[in-house]
Protein backbone atom coordinates (compact mmCIF):
# COMPACT_ATOMS: atom_id res chain seq x y z
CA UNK A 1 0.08 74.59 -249.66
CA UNK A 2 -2.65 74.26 -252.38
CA UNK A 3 -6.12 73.93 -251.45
CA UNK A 4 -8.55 70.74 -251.56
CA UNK A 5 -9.27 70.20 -254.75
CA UNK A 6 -6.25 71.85 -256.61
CA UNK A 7 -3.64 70.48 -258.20
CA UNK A 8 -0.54 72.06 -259.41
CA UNK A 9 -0.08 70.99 -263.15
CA UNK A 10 2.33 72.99 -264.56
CA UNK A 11 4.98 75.10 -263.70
CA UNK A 12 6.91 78.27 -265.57
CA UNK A 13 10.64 78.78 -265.67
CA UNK A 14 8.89 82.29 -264.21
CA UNK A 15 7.43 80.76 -261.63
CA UNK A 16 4.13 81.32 -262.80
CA UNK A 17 1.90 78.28 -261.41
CA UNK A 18 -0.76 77.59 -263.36
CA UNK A 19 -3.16 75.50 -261.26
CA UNK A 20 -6.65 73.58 -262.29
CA UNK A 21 -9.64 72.01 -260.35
CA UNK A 22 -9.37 68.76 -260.62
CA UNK A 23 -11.97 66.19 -258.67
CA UNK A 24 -11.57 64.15 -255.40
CA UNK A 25 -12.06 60.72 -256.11
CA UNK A 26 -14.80 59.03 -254.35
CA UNK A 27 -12.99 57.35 -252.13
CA UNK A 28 -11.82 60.29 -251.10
CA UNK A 29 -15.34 61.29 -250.05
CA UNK A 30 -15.85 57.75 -248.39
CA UNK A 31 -12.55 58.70 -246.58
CA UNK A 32 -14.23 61.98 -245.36
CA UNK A 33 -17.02 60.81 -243.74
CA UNK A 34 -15.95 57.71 -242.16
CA UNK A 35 -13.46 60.03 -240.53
CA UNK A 36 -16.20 62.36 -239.34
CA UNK A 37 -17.94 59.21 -237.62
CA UNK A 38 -20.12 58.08 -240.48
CA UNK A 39 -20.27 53.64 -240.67
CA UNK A 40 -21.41 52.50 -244.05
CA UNK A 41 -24.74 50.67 -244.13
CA UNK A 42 -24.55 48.89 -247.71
CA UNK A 43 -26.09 49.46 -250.91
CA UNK A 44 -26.91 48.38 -253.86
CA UNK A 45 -24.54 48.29 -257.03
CA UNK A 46 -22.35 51.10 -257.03
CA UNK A 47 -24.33 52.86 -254.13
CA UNK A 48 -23.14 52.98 -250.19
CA UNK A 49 -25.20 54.57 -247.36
CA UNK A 50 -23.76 56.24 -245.09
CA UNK A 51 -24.93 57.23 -241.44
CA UNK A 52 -23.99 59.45 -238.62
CA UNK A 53 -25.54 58.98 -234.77
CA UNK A 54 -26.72 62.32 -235.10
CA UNK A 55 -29.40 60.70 -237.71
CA UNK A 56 -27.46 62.66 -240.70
CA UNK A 57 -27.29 60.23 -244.20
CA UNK A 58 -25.50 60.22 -247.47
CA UNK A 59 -26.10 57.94 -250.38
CA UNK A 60 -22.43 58.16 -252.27
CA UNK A 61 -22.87 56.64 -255.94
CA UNK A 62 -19.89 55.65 -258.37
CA UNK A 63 -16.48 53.53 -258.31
CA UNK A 64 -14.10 54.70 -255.90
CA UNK A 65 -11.61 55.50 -258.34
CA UNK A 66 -13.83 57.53 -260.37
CA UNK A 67 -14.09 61.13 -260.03
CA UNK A 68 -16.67 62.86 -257.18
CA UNK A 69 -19.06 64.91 -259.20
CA UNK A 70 -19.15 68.79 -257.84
CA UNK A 71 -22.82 68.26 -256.26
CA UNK A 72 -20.97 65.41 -254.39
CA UNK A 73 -18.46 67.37 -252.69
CA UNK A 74 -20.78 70.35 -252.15
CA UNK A 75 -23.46 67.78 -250.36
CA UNK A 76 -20.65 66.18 -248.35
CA UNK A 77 -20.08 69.78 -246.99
CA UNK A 78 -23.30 69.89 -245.63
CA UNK A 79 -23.89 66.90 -244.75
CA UNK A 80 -20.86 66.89 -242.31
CA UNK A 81 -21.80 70.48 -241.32
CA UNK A 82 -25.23 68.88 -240.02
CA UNK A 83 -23.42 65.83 -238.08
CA UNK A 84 -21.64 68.55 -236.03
CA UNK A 85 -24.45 69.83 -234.12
């Protein structure tokens, strides 16, 4: 099983996989943290709030078939890391 975040794009008659990051797409991310319990609050333009109970917030910018930027995914981490305690 590949990870999150790695696709397989090519393959060898070897067997040699050759894989490459490639991004989430943002509604991937949106898909992440209503899972974890998060409601979206609105926005503005291409901007959604989104907040936890335990008073944790992410602003998530871009069209959700565009591609999550890497500070994206890495605040996403840690912002779901905070909802859990």
């Amino acid at each position: 099983m590949l990870q999150s975040g790695l696709r397989l794009l090519y393959r060898c008659d070897s067997i040699t996989l050759i894989l490459y990051y490639l991004p989430r797409k943002i509604r991937q991310l949106i898909a992440d943290l209503q899972k974890a319990g998060f409601v979206n609050r609105g926005g503005k333009g291409s901007h959604r709030v989104f907040v936890h109970e335990s008073g944790a917030r992410m602003v998530v910018s871009g069209k959700p078939g565009s591609d999550a930027q890497r500070y994206q995914e890495r605040l996403l981490r840690s912002v779901l890391e905070a909802s859990q305690k």
